[in-house]
PDB file of N, CA and C in Angstrom:
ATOM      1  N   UNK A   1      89.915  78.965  40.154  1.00  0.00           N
ATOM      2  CA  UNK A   1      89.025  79.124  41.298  1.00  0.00           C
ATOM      3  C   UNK A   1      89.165  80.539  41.856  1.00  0.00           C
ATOM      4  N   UNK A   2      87.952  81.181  42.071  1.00  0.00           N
ATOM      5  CA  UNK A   2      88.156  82.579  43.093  1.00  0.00           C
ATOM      6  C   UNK A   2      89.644  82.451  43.640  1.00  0.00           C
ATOM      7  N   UNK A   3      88.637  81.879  45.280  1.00  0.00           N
ATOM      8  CA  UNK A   3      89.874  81.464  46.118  1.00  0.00           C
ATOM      9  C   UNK A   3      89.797  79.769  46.372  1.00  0.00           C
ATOM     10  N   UNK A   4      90.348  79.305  47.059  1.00  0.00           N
ATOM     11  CA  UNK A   4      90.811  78.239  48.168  1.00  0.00           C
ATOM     12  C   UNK A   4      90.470  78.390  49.328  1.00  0.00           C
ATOM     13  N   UNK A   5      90.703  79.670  49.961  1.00  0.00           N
ATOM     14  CA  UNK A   5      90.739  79.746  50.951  1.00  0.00           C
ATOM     15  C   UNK A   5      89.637  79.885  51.857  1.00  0.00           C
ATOM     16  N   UNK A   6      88.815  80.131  52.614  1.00  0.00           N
ATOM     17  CA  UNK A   6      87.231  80.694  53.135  1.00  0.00           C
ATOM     18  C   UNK A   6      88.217  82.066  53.590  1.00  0.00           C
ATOM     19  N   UNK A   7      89.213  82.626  53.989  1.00  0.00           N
ATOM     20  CA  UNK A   7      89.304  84.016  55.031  1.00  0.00           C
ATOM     21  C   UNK A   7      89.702  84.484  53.124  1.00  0.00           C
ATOM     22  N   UNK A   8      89.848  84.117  52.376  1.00  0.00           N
ATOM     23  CA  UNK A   8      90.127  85.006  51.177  1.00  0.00           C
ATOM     24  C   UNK A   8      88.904  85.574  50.718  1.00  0.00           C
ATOM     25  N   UNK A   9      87.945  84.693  50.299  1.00  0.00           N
ATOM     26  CA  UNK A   9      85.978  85.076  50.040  1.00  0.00           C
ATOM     27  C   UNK A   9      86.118  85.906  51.243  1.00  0.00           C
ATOM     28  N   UNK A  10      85.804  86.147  52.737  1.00  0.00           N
ATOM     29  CA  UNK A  10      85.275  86.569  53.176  1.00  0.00           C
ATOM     30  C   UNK A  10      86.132  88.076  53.745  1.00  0.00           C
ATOM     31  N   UNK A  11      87.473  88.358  52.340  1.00  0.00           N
ATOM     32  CA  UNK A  11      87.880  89.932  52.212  1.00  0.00           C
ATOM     33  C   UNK A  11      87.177  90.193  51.632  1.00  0.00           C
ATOM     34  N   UNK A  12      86.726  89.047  50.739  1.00  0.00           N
ATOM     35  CA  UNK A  12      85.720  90.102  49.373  1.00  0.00           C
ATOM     36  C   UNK A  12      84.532  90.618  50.092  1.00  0.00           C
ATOM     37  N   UNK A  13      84.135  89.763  50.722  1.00  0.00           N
ATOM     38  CA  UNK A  13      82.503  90.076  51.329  1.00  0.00           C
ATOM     39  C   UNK A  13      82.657  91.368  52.002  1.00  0.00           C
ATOM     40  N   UNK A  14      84.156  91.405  52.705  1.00  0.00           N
ATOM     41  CA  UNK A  14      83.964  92.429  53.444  1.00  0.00           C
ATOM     42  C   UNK A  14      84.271  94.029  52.884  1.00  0.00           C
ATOM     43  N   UNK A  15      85.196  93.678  51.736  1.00  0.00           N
ATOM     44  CA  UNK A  15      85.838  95.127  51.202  1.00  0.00           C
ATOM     45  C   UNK A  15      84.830  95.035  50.261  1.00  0.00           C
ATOM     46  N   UNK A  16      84.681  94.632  49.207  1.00  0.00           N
ATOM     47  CA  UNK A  16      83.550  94.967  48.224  1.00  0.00           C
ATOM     48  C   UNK A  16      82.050  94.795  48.735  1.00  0.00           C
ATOM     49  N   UNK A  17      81.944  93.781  49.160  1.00  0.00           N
ATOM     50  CA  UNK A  17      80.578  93.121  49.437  1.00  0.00           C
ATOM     51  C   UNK A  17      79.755  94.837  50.349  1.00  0.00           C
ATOM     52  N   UNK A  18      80.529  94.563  51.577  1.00  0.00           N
ATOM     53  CA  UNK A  18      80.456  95.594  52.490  1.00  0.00           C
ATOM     54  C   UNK A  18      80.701  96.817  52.625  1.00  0.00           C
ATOM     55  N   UNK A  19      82.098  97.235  52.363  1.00  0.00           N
ATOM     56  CA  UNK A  19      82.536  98.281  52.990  1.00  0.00           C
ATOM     57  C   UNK A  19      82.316  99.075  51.211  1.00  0.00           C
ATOM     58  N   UNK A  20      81.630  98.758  50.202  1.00  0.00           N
ATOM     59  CA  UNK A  20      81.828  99.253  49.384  1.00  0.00           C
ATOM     60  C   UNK A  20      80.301  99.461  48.715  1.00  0.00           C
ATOM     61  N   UNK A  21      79.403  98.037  48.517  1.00  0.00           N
ATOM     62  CA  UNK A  21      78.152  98.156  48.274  1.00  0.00           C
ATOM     63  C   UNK A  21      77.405  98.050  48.694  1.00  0.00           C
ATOM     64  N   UNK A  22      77.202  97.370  50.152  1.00  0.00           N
ATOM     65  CA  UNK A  22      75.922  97.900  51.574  1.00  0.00           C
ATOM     66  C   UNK A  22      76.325  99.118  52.133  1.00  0.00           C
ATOM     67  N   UNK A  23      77.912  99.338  52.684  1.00  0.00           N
ATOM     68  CA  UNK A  23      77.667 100.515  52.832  1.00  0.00           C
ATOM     69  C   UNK A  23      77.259 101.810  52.507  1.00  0.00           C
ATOM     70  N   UNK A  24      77.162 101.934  51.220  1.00  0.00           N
ATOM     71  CA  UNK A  24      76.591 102.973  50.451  1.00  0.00           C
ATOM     72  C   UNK A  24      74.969 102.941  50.255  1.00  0.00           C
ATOM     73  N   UNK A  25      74.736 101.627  50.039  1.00  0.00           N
ATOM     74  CA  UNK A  25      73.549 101.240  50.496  1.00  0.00           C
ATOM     75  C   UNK A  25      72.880 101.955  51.630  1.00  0.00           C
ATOM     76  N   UNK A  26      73.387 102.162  52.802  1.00  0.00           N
ATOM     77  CA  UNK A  26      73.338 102.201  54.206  1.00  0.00           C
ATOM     78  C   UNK A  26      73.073 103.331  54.160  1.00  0.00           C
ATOM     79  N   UNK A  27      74.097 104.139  53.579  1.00  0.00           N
ATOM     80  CA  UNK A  27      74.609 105.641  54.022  1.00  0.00           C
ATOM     81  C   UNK A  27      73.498 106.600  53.430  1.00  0.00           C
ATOM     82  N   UNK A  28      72.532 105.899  51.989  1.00  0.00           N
ATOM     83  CA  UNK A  28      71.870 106.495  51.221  1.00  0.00           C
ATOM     84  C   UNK A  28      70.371 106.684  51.978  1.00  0.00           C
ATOM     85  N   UNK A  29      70.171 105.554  52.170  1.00  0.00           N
ATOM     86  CA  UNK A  29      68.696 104.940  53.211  1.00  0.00           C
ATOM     87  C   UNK A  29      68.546 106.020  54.396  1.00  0.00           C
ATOM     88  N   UNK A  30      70.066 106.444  55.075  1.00  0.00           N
ATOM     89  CA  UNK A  30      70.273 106.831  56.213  1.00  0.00           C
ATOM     90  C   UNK A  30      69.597 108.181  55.871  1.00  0.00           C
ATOM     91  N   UNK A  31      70.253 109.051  54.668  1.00  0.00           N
ATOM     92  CA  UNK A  31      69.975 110.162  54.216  1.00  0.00           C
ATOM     93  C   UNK A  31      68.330 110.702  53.966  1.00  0.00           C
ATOM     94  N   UNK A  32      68.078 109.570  53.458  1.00  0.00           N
ATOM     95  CA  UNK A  32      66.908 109.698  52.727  1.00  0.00           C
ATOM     96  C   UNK A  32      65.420 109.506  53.733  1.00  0.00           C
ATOM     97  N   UNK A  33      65.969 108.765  54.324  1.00  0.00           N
ATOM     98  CA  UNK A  33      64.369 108.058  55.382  1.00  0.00           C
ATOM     99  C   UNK A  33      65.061 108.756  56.733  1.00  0.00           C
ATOM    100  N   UNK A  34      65.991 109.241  56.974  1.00  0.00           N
ATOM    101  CA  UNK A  34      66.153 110.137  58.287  1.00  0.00           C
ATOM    102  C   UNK A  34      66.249 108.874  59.131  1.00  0.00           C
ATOM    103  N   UNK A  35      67.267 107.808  58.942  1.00  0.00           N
ATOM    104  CA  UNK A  35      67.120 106.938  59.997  1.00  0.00           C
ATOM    105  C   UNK A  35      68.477 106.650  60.395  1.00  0.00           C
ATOM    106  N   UNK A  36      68.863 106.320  61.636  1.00  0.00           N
ATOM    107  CA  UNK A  36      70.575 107.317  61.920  1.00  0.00           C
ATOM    108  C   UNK A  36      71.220 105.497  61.437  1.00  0.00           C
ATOM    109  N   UNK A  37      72.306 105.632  61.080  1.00  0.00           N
ATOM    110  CA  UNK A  37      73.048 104.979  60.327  1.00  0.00           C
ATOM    111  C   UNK A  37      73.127 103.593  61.012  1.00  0.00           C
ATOM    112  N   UNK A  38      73.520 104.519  62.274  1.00  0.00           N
ATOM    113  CA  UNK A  38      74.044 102.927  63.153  1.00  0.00           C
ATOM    114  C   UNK A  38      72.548 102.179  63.532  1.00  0.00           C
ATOM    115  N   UNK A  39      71.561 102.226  63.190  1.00  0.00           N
ATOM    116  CA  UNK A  39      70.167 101.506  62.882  1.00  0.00           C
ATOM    117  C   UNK A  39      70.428 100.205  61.982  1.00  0.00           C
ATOM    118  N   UNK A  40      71.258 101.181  61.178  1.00  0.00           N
ATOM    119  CA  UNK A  40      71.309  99.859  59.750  1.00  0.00           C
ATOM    120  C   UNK A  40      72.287  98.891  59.738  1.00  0.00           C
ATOM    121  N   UNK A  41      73.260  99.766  60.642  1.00  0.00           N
ATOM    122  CA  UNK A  41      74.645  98.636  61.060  1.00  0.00           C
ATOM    123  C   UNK A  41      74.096  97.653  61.959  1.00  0.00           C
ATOM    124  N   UNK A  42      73.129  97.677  63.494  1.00  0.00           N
ATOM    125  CA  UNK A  42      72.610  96.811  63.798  1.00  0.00           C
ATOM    126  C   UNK A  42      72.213  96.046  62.617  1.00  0.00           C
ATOM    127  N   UNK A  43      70.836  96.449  62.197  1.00  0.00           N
ATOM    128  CA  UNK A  43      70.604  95.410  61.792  1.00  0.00           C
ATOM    129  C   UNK A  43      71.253  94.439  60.936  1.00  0.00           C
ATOM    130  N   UNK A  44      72.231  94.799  60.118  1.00  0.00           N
ATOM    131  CA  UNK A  44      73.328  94.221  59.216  1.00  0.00           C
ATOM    132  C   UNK A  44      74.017  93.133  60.058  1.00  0.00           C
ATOM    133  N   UNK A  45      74.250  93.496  61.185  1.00  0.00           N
ATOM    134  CA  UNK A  45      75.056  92.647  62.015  1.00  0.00           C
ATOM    135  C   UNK A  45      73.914  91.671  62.687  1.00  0.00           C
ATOM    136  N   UNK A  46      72.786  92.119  62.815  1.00  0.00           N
ATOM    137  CA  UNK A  46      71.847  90.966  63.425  1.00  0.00           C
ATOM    138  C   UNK A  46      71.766  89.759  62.270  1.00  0.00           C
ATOM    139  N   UNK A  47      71.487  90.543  60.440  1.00  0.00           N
ATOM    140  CA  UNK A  47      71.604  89.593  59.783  1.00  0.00           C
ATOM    141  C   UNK A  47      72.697  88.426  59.672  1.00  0.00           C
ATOM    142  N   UNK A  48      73.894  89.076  59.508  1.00  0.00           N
ATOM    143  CA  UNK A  48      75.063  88.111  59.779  1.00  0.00           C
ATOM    144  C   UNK A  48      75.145  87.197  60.202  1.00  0.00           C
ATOM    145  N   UNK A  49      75.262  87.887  61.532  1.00  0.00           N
ATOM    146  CA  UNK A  49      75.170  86.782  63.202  1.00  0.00           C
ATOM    147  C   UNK A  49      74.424  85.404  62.586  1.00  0.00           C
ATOM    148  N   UNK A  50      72.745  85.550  62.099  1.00  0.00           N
ATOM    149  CA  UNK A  50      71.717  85.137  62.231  1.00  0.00           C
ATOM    150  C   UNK A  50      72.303  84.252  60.686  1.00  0.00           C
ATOM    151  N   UNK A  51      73.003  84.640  59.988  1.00  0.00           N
ATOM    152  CA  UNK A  51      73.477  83.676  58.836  1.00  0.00           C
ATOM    153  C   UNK A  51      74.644  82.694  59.199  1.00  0.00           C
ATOM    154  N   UNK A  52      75.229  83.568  59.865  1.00  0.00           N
ATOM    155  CA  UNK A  52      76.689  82.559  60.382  1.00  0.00           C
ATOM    156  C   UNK A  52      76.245  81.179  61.223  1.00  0.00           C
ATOM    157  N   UNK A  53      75.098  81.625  61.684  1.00  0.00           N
ATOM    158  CA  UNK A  53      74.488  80.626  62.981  1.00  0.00           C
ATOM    159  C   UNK A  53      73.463  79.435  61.821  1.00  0.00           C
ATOM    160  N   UNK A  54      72.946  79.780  60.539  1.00  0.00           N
ATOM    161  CA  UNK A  54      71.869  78.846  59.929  1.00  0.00           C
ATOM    162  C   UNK A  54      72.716  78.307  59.436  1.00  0.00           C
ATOM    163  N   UNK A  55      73.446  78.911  58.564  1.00  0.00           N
ATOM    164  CA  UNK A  55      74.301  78.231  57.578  1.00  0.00           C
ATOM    165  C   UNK A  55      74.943  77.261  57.786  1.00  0.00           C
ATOM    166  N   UNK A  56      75.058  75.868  56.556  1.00  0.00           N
ATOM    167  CA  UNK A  56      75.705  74.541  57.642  1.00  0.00           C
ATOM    168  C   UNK A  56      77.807  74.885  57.636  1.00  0.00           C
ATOM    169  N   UNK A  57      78.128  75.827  57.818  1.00  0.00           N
ATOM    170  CA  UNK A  57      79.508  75.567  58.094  1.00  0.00           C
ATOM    171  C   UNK A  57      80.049  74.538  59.354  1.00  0.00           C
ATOM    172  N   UNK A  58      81.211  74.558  59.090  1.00  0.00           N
ATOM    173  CA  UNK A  58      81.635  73.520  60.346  1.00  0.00           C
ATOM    174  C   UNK A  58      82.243  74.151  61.142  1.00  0.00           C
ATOM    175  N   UNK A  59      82.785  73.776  62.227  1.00  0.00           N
ATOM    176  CA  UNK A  59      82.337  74.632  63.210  1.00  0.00           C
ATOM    177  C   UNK A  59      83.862  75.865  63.205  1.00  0.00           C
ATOM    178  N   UNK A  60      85.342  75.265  62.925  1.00  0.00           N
ATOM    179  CA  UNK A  60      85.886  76.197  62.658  1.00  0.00           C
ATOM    180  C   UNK A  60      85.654  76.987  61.902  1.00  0.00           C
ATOM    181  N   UNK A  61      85.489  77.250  60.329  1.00  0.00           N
ATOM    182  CA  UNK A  61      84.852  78.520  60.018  1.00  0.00           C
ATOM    183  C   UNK A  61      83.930  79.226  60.264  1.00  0.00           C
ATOM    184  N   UNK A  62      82.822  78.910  60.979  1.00  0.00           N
ATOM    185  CA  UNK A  62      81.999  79.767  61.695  1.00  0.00           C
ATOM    186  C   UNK A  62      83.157  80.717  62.852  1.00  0.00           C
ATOM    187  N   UNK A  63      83.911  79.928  63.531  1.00  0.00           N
ATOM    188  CA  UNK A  63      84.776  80.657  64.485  1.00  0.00           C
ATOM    189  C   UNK A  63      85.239  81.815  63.361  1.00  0.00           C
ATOM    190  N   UNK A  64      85.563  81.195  62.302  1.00  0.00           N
ATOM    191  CA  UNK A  64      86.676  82.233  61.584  1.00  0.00           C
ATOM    192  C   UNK A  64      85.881  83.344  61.484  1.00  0.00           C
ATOM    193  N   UNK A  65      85.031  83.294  60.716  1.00  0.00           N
ATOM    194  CA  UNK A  65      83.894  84.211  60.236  1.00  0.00           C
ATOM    195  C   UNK A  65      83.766  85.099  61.354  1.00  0.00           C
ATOM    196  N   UNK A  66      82.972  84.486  62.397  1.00  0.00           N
ATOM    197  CA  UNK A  66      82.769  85.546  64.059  1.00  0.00           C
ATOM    198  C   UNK A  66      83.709  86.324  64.062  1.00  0.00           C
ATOM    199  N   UNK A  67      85.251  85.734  64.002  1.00  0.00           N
ATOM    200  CA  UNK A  67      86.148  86.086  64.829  1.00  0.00           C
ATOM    201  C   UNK A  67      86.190  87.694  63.870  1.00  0.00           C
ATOM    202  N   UNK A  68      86.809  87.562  62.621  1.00  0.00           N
ATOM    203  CA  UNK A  68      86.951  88.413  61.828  1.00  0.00           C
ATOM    204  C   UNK A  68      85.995  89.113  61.521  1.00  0.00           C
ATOM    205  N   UNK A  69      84.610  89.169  61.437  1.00  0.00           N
ATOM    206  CA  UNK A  69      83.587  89.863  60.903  1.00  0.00           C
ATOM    207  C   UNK A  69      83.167  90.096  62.117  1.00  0.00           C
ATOM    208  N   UNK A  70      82.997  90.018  63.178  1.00  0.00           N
ATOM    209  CA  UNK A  70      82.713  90.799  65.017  1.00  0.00           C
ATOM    210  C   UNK A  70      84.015  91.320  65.481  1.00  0.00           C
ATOM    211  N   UNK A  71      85.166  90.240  65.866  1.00  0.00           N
ATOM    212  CA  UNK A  71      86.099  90.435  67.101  1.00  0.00           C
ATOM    213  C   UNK A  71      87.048  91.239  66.550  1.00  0.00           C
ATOM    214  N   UNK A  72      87.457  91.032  65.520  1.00  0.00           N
ATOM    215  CA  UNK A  72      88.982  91.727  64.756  1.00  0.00           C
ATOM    216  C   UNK A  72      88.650  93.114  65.449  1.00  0.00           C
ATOM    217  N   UNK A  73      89.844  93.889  65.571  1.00  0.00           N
ATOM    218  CA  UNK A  73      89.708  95.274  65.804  1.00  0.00           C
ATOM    219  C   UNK A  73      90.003  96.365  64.630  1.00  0.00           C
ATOM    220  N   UNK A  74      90.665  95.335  63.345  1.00  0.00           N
ATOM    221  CA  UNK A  74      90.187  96.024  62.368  1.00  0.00           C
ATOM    222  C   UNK A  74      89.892  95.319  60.902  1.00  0.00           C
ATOM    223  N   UNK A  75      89.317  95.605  59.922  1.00  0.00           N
ATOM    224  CA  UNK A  75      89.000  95.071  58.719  1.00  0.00           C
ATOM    225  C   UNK A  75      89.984  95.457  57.462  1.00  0.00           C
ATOM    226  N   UNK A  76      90.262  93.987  56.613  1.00  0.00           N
ATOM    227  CA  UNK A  76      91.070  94.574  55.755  1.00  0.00           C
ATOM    228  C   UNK A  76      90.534  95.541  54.791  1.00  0.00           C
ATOM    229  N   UNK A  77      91.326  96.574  53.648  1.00  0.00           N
ATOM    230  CA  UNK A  77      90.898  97.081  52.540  1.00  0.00           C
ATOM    231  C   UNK A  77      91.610  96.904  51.670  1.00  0.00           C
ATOM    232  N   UNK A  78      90.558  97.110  50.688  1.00  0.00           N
ATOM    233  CA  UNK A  78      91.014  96.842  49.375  1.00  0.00           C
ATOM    234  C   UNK A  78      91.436  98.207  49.040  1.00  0.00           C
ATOM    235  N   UNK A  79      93.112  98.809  48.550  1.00  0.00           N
ATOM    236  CA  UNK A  79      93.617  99.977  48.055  1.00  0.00           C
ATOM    237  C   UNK A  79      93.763  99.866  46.746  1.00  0.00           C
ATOM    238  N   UNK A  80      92.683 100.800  46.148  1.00  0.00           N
ATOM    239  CA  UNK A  80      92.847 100.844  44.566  1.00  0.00           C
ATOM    240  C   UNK A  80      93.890 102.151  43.677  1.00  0.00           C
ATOM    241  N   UNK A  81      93.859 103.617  43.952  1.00  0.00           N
ATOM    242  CA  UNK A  81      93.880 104.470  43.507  1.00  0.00           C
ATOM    243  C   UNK A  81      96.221 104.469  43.388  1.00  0.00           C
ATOM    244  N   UNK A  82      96.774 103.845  44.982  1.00  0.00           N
ATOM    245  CA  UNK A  82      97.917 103.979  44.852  1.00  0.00           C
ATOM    246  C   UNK A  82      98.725 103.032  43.816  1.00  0.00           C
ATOM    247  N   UNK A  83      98.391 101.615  44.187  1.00  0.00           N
ATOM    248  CA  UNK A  83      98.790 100.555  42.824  1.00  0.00           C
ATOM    249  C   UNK A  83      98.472 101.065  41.430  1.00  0.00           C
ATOM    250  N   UNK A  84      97.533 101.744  40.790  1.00  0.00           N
ATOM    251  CA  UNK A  84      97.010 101.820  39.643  1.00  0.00           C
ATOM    252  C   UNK A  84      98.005 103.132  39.524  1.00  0.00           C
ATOM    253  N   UNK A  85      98.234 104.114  40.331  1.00  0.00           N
ATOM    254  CA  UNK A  85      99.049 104.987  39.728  1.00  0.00           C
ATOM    255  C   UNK A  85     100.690 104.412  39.806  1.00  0.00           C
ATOM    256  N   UNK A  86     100.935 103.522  40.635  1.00  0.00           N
ATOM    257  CA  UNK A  86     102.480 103.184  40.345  1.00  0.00           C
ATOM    258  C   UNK A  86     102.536 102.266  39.658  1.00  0.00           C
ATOM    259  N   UNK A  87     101.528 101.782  38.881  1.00  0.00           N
ATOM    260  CA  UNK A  87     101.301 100.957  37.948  1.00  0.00           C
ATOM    261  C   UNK A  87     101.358 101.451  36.778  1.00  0.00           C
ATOM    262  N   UNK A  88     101.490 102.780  36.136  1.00  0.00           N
ATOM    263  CA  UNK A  88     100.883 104.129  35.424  1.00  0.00           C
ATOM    264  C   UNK A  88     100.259 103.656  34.431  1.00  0.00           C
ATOM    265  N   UNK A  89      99.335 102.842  34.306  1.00  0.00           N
ATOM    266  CA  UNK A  89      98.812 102.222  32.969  1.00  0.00           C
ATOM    267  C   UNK A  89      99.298 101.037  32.434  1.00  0.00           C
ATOM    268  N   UNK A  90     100.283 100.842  32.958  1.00  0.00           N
ATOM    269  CA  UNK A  90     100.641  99.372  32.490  1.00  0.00           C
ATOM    270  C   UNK A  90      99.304  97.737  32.144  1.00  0.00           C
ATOM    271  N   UNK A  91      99.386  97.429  30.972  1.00  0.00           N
ATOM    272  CA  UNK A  91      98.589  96.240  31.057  1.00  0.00           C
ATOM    273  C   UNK A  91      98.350  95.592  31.974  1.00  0.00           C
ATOM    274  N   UNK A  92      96.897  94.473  31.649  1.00  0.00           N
ATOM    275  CA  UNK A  92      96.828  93.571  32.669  1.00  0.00           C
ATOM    276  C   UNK A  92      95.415  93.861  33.857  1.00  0.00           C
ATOM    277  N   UNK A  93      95.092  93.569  34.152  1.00  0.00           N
ATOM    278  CA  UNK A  93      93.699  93.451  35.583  1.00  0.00           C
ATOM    279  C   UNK A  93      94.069  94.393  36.531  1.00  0.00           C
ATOM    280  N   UNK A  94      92.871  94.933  36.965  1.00  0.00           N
ATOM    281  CA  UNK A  94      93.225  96.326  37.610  1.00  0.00           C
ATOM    282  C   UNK A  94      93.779  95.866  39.185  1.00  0.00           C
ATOM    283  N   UNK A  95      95.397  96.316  39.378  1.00  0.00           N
ATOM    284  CA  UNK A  95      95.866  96.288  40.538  1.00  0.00           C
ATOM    285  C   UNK A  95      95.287  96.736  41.691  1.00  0.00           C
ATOM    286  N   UNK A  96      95.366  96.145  42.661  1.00  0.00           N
ATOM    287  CA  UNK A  96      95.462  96.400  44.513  1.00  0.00           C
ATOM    288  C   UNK A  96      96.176  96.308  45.355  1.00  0.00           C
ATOM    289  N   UNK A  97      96.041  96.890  46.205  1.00  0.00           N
ATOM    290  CA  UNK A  97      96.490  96.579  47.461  1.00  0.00           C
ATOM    291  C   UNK A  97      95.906  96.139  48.671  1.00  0.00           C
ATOM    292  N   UNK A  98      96.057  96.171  49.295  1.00  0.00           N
ATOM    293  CA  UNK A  98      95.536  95.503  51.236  1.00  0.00           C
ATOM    294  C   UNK A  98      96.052  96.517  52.120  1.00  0.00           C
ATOM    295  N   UNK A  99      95.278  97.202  52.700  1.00  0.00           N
ATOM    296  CA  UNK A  99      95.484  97.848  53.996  1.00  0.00           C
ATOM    297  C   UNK A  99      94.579  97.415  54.903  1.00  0.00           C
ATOM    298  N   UNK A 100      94.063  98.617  56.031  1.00  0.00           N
ATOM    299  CA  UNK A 100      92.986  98.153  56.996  1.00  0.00           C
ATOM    300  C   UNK A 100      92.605  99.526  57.784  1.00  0.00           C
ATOM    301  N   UNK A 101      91.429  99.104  58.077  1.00  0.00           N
ATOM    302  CA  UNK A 101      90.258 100.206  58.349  1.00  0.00           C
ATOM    303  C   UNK A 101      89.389  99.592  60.052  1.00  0.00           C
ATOM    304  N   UNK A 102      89.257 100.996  60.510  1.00  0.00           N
ATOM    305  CA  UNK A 102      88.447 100.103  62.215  1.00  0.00           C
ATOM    306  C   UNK A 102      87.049  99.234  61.436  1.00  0.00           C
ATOM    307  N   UNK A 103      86.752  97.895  62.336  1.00  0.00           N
ATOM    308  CA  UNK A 103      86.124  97.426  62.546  1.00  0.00           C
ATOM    309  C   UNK A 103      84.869  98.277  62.350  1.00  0.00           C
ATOM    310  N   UNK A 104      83.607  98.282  61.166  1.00  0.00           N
ATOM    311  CA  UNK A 104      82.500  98.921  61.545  1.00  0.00           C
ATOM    312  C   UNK A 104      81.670  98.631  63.260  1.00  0.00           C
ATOM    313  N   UNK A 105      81.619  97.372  62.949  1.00  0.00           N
ATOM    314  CA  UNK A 105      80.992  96.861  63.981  1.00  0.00           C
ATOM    315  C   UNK A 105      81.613  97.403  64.888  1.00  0.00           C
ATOM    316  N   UNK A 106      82.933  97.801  65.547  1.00  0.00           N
ATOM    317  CA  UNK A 106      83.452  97.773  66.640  1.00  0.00           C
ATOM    318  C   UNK A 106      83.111  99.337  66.560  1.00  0.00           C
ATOM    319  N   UNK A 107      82.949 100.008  65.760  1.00  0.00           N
ATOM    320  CA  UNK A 107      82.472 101.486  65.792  1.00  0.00           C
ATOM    321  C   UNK A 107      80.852 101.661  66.622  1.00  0.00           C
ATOM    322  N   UNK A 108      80.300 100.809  66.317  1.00  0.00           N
ATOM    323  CA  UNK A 108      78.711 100.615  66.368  1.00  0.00           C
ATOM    324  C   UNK A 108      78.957 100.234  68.029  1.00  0.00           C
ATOM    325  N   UNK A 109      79.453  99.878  68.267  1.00  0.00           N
ATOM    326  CA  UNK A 109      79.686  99.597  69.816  1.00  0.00           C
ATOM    327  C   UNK A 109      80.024 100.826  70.940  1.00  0.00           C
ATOM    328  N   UNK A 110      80.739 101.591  70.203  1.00  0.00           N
ATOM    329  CA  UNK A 110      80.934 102.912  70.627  1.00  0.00           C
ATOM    330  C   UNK A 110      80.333 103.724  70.758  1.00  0.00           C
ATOM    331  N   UNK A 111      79.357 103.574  69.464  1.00  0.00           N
ATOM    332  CA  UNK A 111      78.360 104.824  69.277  1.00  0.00           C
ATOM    333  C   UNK A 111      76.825 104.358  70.239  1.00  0.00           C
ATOM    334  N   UNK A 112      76.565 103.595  70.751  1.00  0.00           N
ATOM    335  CA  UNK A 112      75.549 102.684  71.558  1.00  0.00           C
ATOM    336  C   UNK A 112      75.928 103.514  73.044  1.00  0.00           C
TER     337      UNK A 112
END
């Protein structure tokens, strides 16, 4: 199985899903159509919100979800570049780590 867990899926959503392939997404749109970034972070976060709220979860993981994807003050990351070198090539699935990065959202609040 992936995970077990629902807060394990929803690192992925957030380090890959997010902080890796909408945001670039984001950052490109921003460049290109001249439309300032934190435009797209709203709306990203209106989508969310607006999924967390349809979707039939029960009612603690919806808390979870809010809590971590709005309230957290910061988001985990996925660290690729330090494991893989103290790893120096060794066999096997490409290593990570876990650190953490501010909250986009809580950035978007700032910049408002």
């Amino acid at each position: 199985a992936l995970s077990d867990r629902p807060e394990d899926l929803l690192f992925w959503l957030q380090t890959l899903g997010i902080q890796v392939n909408v945001r670039a997404i984001m950052d490109t749109l921003a460049q290109v159509y001249d439309v300032p970034v934190t435009a797209l972070w709203t709306v990203l976060r209106d989508v969310l919100d607006n999924l967390i709220t349809t979707i039939e979860f029960d009612d603690e993981a919806r808390g979870m979800i809010r809590q971590q994807l709005f309230e957290a003050p910061n988001w985990p990351q996925k660290l690729l570049l330090t494991p893989m070198i103290e790893r120096a090539g060794g066999p096997g699935s490409m290593p990570f780590g876990k650190g953490e990065v501010v909250n986009p959202f809580h950035r978007l609040r700032r910049a408002t």
